[in-house]
N, C-alpha and C. Protein backbone atom coordinates (compact mmCIF):
# COMPACT_ATOMS: atom_id res chain seq x y z
N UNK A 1 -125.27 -10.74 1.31
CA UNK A 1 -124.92 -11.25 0.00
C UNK A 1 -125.77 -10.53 -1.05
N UNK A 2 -125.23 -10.60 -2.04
CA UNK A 2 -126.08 -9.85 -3.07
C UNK A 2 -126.02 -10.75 -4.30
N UNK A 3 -127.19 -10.69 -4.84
CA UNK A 3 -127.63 -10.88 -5.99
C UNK A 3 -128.17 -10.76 -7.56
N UNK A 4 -127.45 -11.17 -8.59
CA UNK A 4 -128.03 -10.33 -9.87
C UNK A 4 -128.38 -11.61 -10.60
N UNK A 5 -129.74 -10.94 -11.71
CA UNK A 5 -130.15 -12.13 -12.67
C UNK A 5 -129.65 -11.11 -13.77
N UNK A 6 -128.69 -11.52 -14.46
CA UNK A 6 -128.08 -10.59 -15.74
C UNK A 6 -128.28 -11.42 -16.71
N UNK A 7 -129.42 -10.92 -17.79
CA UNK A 7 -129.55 -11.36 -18.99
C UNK A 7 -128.37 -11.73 -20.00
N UNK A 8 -127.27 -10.50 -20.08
CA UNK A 8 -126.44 -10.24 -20.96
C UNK A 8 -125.21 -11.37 -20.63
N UNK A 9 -124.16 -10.87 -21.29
CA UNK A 9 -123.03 -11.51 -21.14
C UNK A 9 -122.36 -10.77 -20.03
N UNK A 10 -122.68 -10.07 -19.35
CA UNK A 10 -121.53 -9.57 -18.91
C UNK A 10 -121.69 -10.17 -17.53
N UNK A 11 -120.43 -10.16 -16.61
CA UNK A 11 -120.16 -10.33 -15.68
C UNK A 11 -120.46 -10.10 -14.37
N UNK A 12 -120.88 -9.59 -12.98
CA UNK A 12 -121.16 -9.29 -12.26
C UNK A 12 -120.09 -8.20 -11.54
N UNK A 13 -120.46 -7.26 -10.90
CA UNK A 13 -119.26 -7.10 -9.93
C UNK A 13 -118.58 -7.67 -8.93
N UNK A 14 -117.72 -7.78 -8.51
CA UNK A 14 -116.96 -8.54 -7.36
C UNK A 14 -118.05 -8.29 -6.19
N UNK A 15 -118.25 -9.66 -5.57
CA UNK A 15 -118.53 -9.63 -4.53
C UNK A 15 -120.27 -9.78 -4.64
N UNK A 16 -120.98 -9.77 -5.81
CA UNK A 16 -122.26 -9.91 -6.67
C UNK A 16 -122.47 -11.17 -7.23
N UNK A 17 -123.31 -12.36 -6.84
CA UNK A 17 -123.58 -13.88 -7.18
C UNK A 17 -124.68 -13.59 -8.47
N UNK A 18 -124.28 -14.23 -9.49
CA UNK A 18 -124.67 -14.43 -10.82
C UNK A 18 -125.93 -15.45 -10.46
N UNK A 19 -127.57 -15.65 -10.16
CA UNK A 19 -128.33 -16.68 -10.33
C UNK A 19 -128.66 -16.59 -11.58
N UNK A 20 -128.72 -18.02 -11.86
CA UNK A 20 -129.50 -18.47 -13.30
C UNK A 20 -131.15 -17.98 -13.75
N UNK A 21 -131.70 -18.12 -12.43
CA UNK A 21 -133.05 -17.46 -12.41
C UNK A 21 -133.91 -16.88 -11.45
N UNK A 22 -134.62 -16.11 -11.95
CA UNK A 22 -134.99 -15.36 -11.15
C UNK A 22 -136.06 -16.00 -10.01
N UNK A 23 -136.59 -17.30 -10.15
CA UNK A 23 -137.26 -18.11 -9.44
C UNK A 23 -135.98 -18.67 -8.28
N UNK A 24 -134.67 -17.95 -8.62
CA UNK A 24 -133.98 -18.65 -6.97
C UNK A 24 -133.85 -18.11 -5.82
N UNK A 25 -134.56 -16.61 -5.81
CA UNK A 25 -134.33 -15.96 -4.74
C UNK A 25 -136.25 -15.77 -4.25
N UNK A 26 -136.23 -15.69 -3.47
CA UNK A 26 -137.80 -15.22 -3.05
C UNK A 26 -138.38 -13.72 -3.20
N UNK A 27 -137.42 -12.85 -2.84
CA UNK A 27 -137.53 -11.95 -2.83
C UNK A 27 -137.03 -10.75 -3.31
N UNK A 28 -137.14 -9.29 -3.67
CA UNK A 28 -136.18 -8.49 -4.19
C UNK A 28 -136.23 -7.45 -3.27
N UNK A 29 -135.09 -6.73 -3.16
CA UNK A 29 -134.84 -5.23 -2.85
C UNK A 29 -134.91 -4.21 -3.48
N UNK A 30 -134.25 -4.44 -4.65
CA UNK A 30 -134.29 -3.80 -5.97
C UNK A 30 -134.78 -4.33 -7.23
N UNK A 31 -135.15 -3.98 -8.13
CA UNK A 31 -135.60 -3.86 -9.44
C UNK A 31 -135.03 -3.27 -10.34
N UNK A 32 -133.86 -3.56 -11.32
CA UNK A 32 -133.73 -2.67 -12.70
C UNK A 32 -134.02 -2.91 -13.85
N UNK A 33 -134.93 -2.58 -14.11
CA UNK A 33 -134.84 -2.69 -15.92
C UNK A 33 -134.53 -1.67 -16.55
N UNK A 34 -133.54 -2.10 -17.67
CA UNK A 34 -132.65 -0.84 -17.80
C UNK A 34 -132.69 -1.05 -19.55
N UNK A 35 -133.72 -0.52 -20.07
CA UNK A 35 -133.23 -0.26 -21.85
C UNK A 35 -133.92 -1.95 -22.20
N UNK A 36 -134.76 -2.30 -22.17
CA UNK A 36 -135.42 -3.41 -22.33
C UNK A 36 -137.31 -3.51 -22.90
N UNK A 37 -137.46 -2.65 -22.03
CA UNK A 37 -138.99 -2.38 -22.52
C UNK A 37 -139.68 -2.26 -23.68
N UNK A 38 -138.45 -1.72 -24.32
CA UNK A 38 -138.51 -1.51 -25.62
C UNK A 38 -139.05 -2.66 -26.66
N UNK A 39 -138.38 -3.73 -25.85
CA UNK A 39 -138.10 -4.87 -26.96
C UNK A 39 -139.48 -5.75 -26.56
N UNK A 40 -140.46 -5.69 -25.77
CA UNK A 40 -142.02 -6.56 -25.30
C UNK A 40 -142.92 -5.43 -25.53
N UNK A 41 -143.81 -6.53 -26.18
CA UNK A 41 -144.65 -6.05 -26.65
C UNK A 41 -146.31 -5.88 -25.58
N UNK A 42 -145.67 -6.08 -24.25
CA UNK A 42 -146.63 -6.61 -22.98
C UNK A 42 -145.67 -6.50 -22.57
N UNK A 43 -145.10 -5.22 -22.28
CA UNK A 43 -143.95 -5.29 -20.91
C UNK A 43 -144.68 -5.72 -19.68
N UNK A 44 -146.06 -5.47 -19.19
CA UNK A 44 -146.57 -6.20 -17.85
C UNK A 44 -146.58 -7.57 -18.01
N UNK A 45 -146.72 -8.32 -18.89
CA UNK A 45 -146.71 -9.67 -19.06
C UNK A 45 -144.99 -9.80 -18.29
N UNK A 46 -144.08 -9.02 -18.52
CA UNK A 46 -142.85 -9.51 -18.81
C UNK A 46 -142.01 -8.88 -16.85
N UNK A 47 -142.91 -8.23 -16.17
CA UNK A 47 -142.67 -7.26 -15.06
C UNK A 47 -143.38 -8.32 -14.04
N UNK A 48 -144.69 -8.59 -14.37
CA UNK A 48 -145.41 -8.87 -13.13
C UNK A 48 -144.85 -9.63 -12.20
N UNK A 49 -144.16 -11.20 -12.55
CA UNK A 49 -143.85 -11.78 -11.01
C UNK A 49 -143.03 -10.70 -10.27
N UNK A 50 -141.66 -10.62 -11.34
CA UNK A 50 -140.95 -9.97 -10.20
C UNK A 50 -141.60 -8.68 -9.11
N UNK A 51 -142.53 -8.25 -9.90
CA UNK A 51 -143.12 -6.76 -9.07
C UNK A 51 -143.51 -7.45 -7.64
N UNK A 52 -143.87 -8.56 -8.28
CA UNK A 52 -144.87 -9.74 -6.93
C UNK A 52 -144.12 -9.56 -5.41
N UNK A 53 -142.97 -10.30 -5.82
CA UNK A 53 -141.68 -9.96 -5.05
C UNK A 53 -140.91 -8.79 -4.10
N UNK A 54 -141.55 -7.47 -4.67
CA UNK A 54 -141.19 -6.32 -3.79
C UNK A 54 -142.19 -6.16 -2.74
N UNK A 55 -141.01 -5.35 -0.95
CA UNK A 55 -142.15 -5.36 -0.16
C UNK A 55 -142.69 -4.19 -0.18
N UNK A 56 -142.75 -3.61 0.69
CA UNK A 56 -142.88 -2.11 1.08
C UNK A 56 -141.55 -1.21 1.07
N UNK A 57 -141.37 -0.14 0.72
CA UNK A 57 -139.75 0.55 0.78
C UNK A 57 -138.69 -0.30 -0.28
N UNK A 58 -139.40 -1.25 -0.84
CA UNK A 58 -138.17 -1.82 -1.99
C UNK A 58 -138.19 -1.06 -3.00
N UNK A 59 -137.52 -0.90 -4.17
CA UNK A 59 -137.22 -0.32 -5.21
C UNK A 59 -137.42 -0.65 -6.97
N UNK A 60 -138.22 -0.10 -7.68
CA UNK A 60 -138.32 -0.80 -8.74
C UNK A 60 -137.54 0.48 -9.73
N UNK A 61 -136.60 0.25 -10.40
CA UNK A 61 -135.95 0.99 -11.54
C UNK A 61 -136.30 0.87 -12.62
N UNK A 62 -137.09 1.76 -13.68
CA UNK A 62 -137.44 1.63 -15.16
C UNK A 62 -136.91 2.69 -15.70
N UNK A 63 -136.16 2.10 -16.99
CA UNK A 63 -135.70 2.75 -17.83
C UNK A 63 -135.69 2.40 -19.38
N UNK A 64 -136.28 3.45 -19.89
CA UNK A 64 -136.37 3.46 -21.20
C UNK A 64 -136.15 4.23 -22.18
N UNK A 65 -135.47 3.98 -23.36
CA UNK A 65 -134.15 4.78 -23.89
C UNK A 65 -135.37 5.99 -24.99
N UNK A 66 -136.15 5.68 -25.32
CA UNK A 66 -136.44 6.37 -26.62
C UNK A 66 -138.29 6.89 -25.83
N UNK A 67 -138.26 8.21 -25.99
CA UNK A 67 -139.82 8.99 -25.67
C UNK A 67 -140.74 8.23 -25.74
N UNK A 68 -140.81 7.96 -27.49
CA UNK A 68 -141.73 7.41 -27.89
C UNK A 68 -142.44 5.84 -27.01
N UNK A 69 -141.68 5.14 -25.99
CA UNK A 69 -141.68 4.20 -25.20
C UNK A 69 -142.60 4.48 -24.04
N UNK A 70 -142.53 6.00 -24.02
CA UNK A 70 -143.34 6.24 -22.54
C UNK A 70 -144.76 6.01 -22.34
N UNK A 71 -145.24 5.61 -23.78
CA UNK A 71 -146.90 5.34 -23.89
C UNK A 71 -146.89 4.14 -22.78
N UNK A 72 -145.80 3.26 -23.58
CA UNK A 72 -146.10 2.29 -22.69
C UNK A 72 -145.70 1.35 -21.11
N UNK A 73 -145.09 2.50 -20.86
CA UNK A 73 -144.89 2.38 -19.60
C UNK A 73 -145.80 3.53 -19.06
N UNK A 74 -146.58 4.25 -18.99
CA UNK A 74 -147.46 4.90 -18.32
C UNK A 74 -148.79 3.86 -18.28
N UNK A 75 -148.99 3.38 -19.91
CA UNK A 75 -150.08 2.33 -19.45
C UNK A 75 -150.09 1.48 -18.54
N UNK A 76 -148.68 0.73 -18.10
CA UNK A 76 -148.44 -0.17 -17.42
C UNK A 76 -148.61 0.28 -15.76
N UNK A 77 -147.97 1.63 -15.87
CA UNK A 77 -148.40 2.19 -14.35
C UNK A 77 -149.87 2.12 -14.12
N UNK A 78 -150.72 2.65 -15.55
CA UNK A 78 -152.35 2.48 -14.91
C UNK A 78 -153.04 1.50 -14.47
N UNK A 79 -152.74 0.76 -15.37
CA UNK A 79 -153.25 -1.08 -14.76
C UNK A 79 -152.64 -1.45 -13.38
N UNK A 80 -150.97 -0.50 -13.31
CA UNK A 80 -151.05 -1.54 -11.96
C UNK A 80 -151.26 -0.57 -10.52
N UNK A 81 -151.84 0.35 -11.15
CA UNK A 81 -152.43 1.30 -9.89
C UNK A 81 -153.67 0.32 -9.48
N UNK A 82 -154.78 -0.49 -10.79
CA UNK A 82 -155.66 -1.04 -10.47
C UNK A 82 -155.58 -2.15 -10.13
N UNK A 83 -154.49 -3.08 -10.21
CA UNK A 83 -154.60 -4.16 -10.22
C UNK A 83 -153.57 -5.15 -9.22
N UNK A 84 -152.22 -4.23 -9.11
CA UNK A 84 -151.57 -4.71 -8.76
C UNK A 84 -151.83 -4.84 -6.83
């Protein structure tokens, strides 16, 4: 079975279960954040549980639309080289 927590309005694909939150599954396989980063001002504030959640060989997807964004997702990689 598969699972998506979709912020937006849109729909899922066939055969893809819509949860309300992300506290209903235990675990992830994947990770996307896709064009969001932008908008927190502490994207790690806004990443950490779910990161919690991946095992070994799972997948985390970041994406962010505009250069100028990459400050802060590189910071976020440094802290969680240390911390995570």
């Amino acid at each position: 079975m598969k699972y998506v927590y979709e912020v937006s309005d849109y729909n899922p694909a066939q055969g893809v279960v819509r949860i309300d939150s992300i506290l209903d599954l235990n675990s992830f396989e994947y990770i996307q954040i896709f064009h969001v980063f932008e908008h927190f001002s502490s994207p790690r504030e806004f990443i950490e549980d779910p990161v919690k959640s991946l095992l070994p060989g799972d997948f985390l997807y970041i994406e962010v639309p505009v250069e100028g964004h990459l400050k802060k997702l590189m910071q976020l990689k440094i802290e969680a080289q240390f911390e995570l």
